[in-house]
PDB file of N, CA and C in Angstrom:
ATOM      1  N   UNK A   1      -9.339  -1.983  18.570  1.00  0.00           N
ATOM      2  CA  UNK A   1      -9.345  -0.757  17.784  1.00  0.00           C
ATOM      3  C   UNK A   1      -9.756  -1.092  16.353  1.00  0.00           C
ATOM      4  N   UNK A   2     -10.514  -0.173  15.733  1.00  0.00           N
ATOM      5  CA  UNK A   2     -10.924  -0.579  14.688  1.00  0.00           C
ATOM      6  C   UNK A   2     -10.182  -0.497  13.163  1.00  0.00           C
ATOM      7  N   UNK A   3      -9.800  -0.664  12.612  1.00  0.00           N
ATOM      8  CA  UNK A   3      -8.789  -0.407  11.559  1.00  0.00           C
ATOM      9  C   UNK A   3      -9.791   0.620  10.447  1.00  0.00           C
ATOM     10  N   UNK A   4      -9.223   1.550  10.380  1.00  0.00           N
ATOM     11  CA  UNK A   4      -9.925   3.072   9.115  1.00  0.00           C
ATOM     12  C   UNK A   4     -10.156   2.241   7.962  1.00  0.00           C
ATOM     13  N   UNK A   5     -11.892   2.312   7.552  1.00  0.00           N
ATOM     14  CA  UNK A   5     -11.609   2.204   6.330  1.00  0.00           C
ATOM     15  C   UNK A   5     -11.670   3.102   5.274  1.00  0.00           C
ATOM     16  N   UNK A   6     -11.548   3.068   3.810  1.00  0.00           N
ATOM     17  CA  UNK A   6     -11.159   3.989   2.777  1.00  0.00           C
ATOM     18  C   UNK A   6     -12.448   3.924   1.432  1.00  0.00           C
ATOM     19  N   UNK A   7     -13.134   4.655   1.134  1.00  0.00           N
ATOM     20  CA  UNK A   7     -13.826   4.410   0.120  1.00  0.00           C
ATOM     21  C   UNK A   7     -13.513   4.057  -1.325  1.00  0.00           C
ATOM     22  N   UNK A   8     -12.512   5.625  -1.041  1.00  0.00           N
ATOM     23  CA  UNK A   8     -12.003   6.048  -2.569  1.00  0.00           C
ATOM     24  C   UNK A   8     -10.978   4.927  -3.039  1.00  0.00           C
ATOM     25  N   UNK A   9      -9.622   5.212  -2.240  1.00  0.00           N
ATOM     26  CA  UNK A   9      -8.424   4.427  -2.050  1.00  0.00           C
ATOM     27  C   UNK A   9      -7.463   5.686  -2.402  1.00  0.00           C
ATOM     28  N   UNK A  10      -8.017   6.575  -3.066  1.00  0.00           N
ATOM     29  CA  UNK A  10      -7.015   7.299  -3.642  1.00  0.00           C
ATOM     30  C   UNK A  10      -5.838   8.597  -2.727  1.00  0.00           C
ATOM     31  N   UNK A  11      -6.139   8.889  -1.438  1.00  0.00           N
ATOM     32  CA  UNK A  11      -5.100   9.086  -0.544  1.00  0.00           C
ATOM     33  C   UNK A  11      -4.055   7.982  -0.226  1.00  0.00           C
ATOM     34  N   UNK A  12      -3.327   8.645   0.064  1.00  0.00           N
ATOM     35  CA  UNK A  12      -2.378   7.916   1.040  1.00  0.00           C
ATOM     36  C   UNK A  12      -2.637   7.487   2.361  1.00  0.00           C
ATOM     37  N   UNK A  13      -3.234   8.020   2.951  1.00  0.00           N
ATOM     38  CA  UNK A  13      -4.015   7.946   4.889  1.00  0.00           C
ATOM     39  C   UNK A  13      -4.342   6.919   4.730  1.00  0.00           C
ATOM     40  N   UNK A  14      -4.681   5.970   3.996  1.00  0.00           N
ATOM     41  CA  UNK A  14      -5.654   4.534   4.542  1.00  0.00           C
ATOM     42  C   UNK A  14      -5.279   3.649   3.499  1.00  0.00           C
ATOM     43  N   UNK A  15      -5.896   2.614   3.803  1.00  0.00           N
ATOM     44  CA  UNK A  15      -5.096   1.319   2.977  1.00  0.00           C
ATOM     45  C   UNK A  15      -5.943   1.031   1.969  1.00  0.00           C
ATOM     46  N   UNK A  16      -4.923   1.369   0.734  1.00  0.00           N
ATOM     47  CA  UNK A  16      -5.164   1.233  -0.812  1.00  0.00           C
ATOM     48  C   UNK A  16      -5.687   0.038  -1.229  1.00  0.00           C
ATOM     49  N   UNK A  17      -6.728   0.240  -2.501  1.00  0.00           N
ATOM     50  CA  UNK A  17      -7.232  -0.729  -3.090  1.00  0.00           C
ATOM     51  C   UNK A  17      -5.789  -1.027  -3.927  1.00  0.00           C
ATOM     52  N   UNK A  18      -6.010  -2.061  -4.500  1.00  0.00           N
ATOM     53  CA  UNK A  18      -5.090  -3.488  -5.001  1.00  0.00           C
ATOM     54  C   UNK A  18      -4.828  -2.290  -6.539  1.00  0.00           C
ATOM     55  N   UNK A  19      -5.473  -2.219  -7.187  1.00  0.00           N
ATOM     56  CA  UNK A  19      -5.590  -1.546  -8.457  1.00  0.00           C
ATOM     57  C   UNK A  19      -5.302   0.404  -8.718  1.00  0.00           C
ATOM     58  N   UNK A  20      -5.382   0.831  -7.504  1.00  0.00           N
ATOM     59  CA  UNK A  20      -4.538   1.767  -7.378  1.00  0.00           C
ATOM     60  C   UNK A  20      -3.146   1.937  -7.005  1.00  0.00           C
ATOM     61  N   UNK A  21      -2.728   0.602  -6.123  1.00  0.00           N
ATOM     62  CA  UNK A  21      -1.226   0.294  -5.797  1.00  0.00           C
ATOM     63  C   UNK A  21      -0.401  -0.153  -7.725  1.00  0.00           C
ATOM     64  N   UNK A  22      -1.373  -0.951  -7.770  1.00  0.00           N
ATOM     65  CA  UNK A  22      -0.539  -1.069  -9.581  1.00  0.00           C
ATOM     66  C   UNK A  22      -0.832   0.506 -10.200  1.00  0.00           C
ATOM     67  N   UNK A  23      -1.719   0.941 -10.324  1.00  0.00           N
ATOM     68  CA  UNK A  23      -1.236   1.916 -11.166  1.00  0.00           C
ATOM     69  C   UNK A  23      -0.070   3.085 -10.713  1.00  0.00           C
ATOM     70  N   UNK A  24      -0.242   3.171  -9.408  1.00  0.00           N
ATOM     71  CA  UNK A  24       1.309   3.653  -8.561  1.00  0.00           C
ATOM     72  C   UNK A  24       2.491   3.218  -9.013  1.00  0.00           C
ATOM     73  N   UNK A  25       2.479   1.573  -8.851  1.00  0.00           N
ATOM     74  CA  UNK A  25       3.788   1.225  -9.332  1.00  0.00           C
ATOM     75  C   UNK A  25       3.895   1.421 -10.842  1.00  0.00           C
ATOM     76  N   UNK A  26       3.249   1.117 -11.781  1.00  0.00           N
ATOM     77  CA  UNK A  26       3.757   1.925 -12.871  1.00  0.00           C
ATOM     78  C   UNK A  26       3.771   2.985 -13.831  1.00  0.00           C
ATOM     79  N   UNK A  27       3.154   3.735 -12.738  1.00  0.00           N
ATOM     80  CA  UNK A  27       3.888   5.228 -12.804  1.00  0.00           C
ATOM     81  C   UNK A  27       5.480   5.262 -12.413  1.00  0.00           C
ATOM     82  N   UNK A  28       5.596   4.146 -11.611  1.00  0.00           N
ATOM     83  CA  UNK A  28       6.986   4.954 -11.235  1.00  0.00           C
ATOM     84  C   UNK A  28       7.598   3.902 -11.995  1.00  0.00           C
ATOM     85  N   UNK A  29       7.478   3.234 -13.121  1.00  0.00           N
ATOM     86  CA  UNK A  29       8.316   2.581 -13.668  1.00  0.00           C
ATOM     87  C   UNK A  29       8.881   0.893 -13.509  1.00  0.00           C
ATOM     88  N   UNK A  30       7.736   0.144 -12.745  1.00  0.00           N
ATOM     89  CA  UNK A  30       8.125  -0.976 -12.012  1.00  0.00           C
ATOM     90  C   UNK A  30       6.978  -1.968 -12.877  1.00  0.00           C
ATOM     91  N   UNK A  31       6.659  -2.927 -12.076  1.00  0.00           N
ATOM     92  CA  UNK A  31       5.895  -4.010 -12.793  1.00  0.00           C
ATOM     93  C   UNK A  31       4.386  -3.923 -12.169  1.00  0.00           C
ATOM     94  N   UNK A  32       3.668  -4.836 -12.450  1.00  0.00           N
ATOM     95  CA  UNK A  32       2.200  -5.172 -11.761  1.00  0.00           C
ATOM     96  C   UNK A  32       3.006  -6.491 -10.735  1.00  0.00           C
ATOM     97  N   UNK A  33       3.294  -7.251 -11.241  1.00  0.00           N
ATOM     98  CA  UNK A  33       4.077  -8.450  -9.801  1.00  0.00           C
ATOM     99  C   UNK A  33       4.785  -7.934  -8.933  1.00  0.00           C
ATOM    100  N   UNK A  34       5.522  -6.536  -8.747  1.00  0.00           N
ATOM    101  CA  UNK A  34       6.013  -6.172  -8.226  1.00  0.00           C
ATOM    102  C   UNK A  34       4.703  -5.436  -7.307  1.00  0.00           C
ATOM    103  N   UNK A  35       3.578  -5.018  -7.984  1.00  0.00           N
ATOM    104  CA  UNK A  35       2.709  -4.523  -7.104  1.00  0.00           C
ATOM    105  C   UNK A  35       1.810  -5.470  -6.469  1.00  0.00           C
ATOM    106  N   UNK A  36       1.866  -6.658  -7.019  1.00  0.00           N
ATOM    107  CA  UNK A  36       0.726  -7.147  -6.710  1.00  0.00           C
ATOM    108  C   UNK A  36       1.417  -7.834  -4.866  1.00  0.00           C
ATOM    109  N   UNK A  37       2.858  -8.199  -5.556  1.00  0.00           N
ATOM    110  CA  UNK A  37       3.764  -8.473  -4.205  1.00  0.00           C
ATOM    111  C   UNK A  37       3.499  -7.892  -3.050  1.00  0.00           C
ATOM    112  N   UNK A  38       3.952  -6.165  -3.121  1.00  0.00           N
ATOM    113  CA  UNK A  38       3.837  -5.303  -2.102  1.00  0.00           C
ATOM    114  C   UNK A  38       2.463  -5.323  -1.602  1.00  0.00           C
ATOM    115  N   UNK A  39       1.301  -5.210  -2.292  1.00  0.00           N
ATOM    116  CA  UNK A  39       0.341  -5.300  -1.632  1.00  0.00           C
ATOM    117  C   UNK A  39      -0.323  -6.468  -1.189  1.00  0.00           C
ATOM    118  N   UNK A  40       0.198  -7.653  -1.510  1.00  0.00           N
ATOM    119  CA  UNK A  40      -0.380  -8.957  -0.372  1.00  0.00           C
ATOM    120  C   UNK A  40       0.091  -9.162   0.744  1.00  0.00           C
ATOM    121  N   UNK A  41       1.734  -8.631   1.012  1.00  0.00           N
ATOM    122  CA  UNK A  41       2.491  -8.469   1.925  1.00  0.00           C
ATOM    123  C   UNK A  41       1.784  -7.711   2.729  1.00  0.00           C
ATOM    124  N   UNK A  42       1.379  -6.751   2.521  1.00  0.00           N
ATOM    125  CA  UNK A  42       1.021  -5.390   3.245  1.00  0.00           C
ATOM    126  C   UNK A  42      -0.519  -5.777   4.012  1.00  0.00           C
ATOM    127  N   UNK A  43      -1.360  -6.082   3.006  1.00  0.00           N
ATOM    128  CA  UNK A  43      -2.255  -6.479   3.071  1.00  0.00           C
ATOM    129  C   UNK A  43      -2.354  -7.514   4.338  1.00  0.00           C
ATOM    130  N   UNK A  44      -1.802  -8.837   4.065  1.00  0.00           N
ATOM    131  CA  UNK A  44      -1.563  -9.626   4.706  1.00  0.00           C
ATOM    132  C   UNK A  44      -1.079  -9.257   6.420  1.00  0.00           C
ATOM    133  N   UNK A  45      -0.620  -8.312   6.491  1.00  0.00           N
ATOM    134  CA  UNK A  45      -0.362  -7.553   7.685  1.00  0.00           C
ATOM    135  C   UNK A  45      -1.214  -6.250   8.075  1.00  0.00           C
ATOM    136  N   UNK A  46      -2.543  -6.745   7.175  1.00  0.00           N
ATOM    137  CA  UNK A  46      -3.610  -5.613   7.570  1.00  0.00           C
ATOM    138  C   UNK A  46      -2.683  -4.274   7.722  1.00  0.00           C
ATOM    139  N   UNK A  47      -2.202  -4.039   6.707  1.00  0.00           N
ATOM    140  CA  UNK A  47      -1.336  -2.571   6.570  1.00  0.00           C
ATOM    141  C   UNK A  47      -0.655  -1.847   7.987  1.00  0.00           C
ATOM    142  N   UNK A  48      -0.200  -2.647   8.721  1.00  0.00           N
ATOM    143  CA  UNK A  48       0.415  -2.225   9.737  1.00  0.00           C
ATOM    144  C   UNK A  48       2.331  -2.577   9.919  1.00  0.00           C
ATOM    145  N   UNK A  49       3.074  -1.584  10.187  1.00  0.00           N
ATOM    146  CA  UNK A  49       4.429  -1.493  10.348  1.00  0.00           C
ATOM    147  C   UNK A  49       4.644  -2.871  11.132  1.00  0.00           C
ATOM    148  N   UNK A  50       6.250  -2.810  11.054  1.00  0.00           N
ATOM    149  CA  UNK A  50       6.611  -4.152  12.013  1.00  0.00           C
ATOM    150  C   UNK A  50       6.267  -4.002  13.801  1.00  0.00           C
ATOM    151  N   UNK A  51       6.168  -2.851  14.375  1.00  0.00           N
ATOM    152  CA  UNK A  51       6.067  -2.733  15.391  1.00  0.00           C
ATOM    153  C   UNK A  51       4.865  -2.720  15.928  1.00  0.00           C
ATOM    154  N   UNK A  52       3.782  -2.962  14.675  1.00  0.00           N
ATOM    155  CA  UNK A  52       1.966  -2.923  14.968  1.00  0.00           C
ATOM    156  C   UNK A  52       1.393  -1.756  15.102  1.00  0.00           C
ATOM    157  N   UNK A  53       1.996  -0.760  14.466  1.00  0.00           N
ATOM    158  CA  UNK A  53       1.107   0.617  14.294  1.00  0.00           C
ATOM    159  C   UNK A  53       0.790   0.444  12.669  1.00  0.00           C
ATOM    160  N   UNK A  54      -0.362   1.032  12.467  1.00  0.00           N
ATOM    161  CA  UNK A  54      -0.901   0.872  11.305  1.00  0.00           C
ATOM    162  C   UNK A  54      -0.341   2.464  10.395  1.00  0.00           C
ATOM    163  N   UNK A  55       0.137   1.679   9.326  1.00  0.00           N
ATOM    164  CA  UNK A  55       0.668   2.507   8.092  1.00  0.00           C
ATOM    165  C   UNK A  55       0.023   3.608   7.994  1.00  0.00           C
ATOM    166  N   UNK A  56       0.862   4.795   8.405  1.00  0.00           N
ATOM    167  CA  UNK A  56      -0.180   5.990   7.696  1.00  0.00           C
ATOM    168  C   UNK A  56      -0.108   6.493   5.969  1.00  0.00           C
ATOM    169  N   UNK A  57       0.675   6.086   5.207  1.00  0.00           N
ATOM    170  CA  UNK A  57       0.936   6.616   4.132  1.00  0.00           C
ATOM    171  C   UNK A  57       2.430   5.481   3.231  1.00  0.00           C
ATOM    172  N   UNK A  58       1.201   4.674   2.499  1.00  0.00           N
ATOM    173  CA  UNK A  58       1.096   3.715   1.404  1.00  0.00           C
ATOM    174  C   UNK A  58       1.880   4.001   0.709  1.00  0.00           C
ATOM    175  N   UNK A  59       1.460   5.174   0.273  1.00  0.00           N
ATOM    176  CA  UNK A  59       3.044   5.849  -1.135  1.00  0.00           C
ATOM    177  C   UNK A  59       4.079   5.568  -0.892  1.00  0.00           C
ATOM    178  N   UNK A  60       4.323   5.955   0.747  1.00  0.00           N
ATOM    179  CA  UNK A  60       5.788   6.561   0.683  1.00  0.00           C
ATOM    180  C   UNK A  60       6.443   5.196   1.175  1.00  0.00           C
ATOM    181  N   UNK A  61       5.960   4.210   1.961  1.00  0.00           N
ATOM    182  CA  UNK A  61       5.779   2.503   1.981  1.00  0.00           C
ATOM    183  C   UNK A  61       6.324   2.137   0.663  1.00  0.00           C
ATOM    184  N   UNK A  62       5.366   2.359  -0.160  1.00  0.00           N
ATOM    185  CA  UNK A  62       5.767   1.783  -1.657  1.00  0.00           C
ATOM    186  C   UNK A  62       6.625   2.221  -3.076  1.00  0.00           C
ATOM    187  N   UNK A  63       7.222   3.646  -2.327  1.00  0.00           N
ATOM    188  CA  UNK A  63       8.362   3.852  -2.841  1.00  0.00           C
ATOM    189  C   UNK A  63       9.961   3.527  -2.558  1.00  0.00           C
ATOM    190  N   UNK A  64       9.739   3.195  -1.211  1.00  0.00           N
ATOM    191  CA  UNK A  64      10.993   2.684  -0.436  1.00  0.00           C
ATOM    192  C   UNK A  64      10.838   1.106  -0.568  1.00  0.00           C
ATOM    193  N   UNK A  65       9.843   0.499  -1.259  1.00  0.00           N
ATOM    194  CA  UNK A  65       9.752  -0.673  -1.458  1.00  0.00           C
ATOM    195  C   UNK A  65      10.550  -1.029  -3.078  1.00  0.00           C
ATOM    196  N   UNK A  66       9.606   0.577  -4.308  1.00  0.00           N
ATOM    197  CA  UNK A  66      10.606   0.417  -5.581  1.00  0.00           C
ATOM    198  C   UNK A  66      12.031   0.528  -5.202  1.00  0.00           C
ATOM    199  N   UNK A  67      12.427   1.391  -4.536  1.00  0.00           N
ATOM    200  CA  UNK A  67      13.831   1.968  -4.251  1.00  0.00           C
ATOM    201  C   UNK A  67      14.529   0.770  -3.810  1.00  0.00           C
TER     202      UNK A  67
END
């Protein structure tokens, strides 16, 4: 199966560029290491959950990640 890709980055549906995940995180008040973290992790798992379905929505991933 082919994994979606994203042009913009700027939805949530598909997996975010590196530089829109930082400016996410500090909007909400957190660091760039803290983003740069979440997204190598994520990344690194080609944006897919622990059970191998692929992430539909990054935000809400990376708010339960600030939280």
């Amino acid at each position: 199966m082919k994994q979606k890709q994203c042009s913009s980055g700027f939805g949530s549906q598909c997996p975010p560029d590196e530089t829109h995940v930082r400016v996410y995180f500090l909007q909400h008040g957190t660091t760039i290491e803290e983003a740069t973290e979440f997204f190598n992790k994520y990344n690194a798992k080609m944006w897919k959950n622990d059970q191998g379905a692929l992430i539909k929505n990054w935000k809400r991933l990376a708010w339960n990640w600030i939280w």
